[in-house]
C-alpha atoms as a PDB file:
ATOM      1  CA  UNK A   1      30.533 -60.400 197.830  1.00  0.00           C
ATOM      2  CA  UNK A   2      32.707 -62.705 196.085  1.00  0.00           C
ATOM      3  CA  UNK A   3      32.283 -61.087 192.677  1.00  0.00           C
ATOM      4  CA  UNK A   4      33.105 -58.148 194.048  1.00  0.00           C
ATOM      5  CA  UNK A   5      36.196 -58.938 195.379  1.00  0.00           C
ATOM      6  CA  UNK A   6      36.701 -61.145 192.136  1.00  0.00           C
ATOM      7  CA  UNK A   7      35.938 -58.210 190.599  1.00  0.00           C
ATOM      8  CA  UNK A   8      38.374 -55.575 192.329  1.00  0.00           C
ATOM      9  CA  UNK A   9      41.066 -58.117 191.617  1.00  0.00           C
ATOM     10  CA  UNK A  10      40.937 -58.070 188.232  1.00  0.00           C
ATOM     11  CA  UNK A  11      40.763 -54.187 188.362  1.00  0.00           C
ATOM     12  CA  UNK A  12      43.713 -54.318 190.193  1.00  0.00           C
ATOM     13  CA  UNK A  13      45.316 -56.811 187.849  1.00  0.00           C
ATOM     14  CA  UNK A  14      44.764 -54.157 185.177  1.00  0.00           C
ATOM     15  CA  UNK A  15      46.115 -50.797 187.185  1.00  0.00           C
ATOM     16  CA  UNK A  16      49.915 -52.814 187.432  1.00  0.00           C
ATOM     17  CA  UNK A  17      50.047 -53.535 183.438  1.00  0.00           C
ATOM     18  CA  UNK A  18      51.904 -50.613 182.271  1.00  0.00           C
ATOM     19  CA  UNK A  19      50.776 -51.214 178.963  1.00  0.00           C
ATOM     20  CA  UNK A  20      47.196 -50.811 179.928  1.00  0.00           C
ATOM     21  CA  UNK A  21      47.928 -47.638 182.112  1.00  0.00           C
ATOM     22  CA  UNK A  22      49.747 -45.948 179.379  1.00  0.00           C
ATOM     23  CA  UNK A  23      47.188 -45.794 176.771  1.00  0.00           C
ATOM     24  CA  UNK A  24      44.834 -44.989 179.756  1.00  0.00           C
ATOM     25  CA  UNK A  25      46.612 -42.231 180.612  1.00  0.00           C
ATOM     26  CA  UNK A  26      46.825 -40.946 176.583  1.00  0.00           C
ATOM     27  CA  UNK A  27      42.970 -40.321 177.099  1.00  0.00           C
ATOM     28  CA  UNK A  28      43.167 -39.078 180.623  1.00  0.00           C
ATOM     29  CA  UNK A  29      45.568 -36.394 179.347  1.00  0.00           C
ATOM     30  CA  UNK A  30      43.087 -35.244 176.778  1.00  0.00           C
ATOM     31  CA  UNK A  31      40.351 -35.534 178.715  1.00  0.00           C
ATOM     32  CA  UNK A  32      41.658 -33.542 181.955  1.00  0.00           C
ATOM     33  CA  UNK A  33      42.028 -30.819 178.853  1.00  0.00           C
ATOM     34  CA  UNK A  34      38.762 -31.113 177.128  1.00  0.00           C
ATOM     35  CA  UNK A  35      36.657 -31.127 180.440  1.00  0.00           C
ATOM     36  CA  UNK A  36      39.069 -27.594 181.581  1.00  0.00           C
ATOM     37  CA  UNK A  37      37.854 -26.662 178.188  1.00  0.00           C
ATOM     38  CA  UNK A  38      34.004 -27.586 178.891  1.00  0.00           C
ATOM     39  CA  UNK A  39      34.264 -25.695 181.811  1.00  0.00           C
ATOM     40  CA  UNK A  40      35.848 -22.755 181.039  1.00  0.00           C
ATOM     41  CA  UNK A  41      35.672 -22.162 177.420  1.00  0.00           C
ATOM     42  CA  UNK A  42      32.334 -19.934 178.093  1.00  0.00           C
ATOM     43  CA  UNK A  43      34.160 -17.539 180.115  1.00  0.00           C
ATOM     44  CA  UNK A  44      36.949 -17.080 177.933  1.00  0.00           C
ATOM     45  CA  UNK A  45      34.998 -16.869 174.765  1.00  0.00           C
ATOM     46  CA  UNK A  46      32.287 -14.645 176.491  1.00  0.00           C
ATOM     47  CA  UNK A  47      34.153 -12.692 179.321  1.00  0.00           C
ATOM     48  CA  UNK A  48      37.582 -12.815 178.483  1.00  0.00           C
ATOM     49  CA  UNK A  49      37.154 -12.443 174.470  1.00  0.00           C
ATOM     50  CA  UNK A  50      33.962 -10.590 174.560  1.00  0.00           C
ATOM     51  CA  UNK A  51      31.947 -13.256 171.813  1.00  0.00           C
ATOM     52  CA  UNK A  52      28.425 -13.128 171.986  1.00  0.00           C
ATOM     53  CA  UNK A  53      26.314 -16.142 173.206  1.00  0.00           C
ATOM     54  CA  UNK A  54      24.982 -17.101 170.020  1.00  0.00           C
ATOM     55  CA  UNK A  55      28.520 -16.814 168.546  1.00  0.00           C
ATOM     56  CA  UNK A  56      30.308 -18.577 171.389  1.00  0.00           C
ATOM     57  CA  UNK A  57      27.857 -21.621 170.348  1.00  0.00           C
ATOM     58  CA  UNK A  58      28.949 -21.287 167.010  1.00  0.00           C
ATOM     59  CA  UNK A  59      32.668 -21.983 167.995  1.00  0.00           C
ATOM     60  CA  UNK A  60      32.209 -24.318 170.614  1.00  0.00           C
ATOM     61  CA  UNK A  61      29.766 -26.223 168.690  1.00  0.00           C
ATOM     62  CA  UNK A  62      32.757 -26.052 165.500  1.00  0.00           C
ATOM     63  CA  UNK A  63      34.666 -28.156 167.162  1.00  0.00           C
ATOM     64  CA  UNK A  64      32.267 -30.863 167.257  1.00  0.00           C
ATOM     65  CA  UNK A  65      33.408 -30.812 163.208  1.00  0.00           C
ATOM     66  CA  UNK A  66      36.999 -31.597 163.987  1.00  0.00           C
ATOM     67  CA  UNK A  67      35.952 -34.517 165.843  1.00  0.00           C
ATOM     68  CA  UNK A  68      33.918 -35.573 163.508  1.00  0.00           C
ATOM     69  CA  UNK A  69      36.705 -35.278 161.288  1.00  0.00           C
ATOM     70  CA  UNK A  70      39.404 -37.479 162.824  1.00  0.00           C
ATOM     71  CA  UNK A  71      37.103 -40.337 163.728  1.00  0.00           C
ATOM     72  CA  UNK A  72      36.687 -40.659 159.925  1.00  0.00           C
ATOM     73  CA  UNK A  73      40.575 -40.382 159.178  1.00  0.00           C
ATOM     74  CA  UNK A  74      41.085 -42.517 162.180  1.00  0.00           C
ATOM     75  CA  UNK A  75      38.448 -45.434 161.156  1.00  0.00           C
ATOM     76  CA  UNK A  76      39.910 -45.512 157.779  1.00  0.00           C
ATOM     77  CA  UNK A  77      43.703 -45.499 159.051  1.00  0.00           C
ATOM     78  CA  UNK A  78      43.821 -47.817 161.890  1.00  0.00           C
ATOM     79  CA  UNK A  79      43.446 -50.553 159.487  1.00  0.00           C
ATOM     80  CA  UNK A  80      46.812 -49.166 157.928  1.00  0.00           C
ATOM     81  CA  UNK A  81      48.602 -48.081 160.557  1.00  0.00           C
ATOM     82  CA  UNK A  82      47.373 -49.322 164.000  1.00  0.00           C
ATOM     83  CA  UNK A  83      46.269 -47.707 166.542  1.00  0.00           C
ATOM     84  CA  UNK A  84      49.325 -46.705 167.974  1.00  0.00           C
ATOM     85  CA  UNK A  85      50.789 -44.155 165.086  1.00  0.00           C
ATOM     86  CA  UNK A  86      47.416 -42.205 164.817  1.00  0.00           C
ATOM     87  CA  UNK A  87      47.473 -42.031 168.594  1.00  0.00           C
ATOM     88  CA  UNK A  88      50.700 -40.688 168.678  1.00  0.00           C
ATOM     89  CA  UNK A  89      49.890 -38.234 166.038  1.00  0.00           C
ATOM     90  CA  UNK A  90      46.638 -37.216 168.319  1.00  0.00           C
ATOM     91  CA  UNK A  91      48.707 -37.153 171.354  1.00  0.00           C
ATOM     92  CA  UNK A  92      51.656 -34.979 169.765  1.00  0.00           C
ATOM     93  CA  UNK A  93      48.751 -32.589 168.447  1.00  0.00           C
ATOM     94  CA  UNK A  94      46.786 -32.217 171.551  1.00  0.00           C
ATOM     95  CA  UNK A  95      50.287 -31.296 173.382  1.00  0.00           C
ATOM     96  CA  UNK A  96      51.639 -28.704 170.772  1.00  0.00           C
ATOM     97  CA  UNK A  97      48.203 -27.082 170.404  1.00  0.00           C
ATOM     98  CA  UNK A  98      47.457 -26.658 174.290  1.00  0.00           C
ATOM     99  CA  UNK A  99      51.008 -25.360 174.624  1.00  0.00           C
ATOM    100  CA  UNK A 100      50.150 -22.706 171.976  1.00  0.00           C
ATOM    101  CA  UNK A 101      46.220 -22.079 173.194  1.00  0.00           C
ATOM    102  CA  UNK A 102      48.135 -21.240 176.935  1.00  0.00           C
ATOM    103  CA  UNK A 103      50.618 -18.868 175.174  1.00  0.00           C
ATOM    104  CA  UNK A 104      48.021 -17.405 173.573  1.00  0.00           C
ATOM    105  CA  UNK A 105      45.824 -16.924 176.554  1.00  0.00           C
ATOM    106  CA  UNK A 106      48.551 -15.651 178.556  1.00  0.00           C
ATOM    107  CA  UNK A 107      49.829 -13.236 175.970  1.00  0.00           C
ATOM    108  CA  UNK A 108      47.401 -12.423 173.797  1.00  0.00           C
ATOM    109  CA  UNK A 109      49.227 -13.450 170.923  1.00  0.00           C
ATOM    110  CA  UNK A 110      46.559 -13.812 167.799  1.00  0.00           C
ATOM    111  CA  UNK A 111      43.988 -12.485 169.874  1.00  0.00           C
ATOM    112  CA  UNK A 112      40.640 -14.347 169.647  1.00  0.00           C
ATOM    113  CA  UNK A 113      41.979 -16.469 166.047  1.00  0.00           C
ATOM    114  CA  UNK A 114      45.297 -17.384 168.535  1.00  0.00           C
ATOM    115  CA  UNK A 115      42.923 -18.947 170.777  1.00  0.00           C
ATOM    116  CA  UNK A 116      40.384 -20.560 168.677  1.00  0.00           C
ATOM    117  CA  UNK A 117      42.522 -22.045 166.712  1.00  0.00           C
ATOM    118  CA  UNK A 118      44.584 -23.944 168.939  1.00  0.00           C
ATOM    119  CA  UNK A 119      41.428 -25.022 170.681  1.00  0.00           C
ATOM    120  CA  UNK A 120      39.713 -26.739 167.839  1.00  0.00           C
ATOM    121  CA  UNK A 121      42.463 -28.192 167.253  1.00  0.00           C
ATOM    122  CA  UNK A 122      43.047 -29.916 170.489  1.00  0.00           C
ATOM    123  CA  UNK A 123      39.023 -30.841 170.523  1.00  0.00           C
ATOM    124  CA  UNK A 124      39.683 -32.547 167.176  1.00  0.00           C
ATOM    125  CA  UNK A 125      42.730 -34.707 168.515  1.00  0.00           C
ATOM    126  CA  UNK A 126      39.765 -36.717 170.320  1.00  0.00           C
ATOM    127  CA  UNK A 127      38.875 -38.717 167.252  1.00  0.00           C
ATOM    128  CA  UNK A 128      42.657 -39.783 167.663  1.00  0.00           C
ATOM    129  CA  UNK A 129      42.926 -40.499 171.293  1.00  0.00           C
ATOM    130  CA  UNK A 130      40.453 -41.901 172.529  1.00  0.00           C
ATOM    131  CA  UNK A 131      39.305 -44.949 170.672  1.00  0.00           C
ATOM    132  CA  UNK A 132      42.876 -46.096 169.931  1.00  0.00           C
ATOM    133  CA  UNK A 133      43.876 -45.476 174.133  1.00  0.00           C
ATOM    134  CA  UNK A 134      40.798 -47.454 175.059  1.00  0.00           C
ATOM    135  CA  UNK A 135      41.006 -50.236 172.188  1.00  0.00           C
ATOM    136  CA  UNK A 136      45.240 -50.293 172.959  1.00  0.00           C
ATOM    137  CA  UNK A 137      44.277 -51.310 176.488  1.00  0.00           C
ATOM    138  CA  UNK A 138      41.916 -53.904 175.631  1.00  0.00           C
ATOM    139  CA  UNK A 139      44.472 -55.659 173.170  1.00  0.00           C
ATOM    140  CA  UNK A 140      46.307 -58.133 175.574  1.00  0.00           C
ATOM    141  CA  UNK A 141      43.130 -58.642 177.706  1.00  0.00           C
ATOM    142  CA  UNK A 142      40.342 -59.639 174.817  1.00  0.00           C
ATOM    143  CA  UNK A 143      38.723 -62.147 177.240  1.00  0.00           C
ATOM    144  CA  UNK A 144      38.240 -58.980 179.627  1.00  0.00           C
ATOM    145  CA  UNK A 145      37.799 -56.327 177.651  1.00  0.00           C
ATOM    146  CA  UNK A 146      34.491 -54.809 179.725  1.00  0.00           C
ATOM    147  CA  UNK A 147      36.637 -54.730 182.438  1.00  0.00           C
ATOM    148  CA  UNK A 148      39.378 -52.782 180.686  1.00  0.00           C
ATOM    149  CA  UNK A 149      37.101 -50.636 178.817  1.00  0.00           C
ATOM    150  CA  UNK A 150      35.148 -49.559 181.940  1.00  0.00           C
ATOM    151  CA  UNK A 151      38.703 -48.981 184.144  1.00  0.00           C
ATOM    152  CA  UNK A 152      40.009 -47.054 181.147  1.00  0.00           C
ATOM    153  CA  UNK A 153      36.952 -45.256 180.851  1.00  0.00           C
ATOM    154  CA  UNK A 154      37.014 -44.511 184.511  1.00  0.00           C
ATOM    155  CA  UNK A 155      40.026 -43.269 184.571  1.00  0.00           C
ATOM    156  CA  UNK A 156      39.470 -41.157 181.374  1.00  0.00           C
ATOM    157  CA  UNK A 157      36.449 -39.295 183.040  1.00  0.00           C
ATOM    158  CA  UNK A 158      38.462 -39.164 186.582  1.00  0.00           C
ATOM    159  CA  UNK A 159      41.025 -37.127 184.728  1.00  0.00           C
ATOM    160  CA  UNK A 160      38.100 -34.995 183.392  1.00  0.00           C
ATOM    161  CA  UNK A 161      36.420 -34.158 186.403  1.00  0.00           C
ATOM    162  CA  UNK A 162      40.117 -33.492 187.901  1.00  0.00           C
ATOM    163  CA  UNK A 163      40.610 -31.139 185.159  1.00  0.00           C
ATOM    164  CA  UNK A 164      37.604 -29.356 184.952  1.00  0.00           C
ATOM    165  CA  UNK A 165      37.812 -29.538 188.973  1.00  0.00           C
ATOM    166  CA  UNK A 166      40.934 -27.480 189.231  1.00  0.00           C
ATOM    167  CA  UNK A 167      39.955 -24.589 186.987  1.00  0.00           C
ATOM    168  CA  UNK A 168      37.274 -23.972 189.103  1.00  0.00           C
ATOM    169  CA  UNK A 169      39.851 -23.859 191.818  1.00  0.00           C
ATOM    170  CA  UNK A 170      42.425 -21.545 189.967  1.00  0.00           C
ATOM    171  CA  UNK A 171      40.408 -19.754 187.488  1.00  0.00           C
ATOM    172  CA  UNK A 172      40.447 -16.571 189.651  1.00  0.00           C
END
């Protein structure tokens, strides 16, 4: 019982350091996104778009590349630049590209290309977010960095299931 109110405490420590809750909420951002996406990127692609199966795989599965892609560039970066810059960079590319993929989507404009694009795009931002939200949390607390890692990553996949959540509720 004690730890558990020891432990609560230090949560709640953690939830009034601004610092903490704004790199949190750079990954809940992308992840209320990318679990919409998860959710409803088979229906678009499939319905909506009229892809196959196989070649809805294909593209979702292409995006899995991007990632890939800016973990690299981040790991070799952060050392230059910190991990604030490349999260910025992430953050400013996940906004720009989910504006455009909802333009898209709600005009049509590129067709299946205006879509896809903008979509892999904000997938790939996660190689920028993430790690540098969670690891820009943990800076001023080294000593309790589980605890900040699992808050922050609580709050990342709260965000998610929020996201993903509320398509189901509007996607008619």
């Amino acid at each position: 019982r004690d730890k558990l109110i020891k432990s609560l405490g230090a949560y709640w420590l953690l939830l009034g350091d601004i610092r903490v809750m704004g790199f949190a909420a750079a990954g809940a951002a992308l992840y209320f996104g990318i679990f919409a996406y998860v959710a409803g990127s088979a229906f678009a692609y499939i319905d909506y778009y009229g892809l196959s199966p196989q070649a809805y795989g294909l593209v979702f599965g292409s995006g899995l590349i991007g990632i890939m892609a800016t973990n690299l560039f981040n790991a070799r970066q952060v050392v230059r630049w910190g991990l604030v810059t490349p999260l910025r960079i992430g953050a400013t590319v996940a906004a720009l590209s989910g504006l455009w993929a909802a333009y898209a989507a709600f005009t049509g404009f590129g067709g299946l290309i205006g879509f896809i694009a903008p979509m892999l795009a904000f997938a790939a931002t996660n190689g920028l977010i993430i790690a540098n939200s969670i690891g820009g949390a943990m800076t001023n607390y080294p000593r309790r960095a589980g605890t900040v890692s699992a808050l922050v990553g609580a709050l990342h996949y709260g965000a998610g299931v929020a996201g993903s959540g509320l398509l189901g509720l509007f996607a008619d």
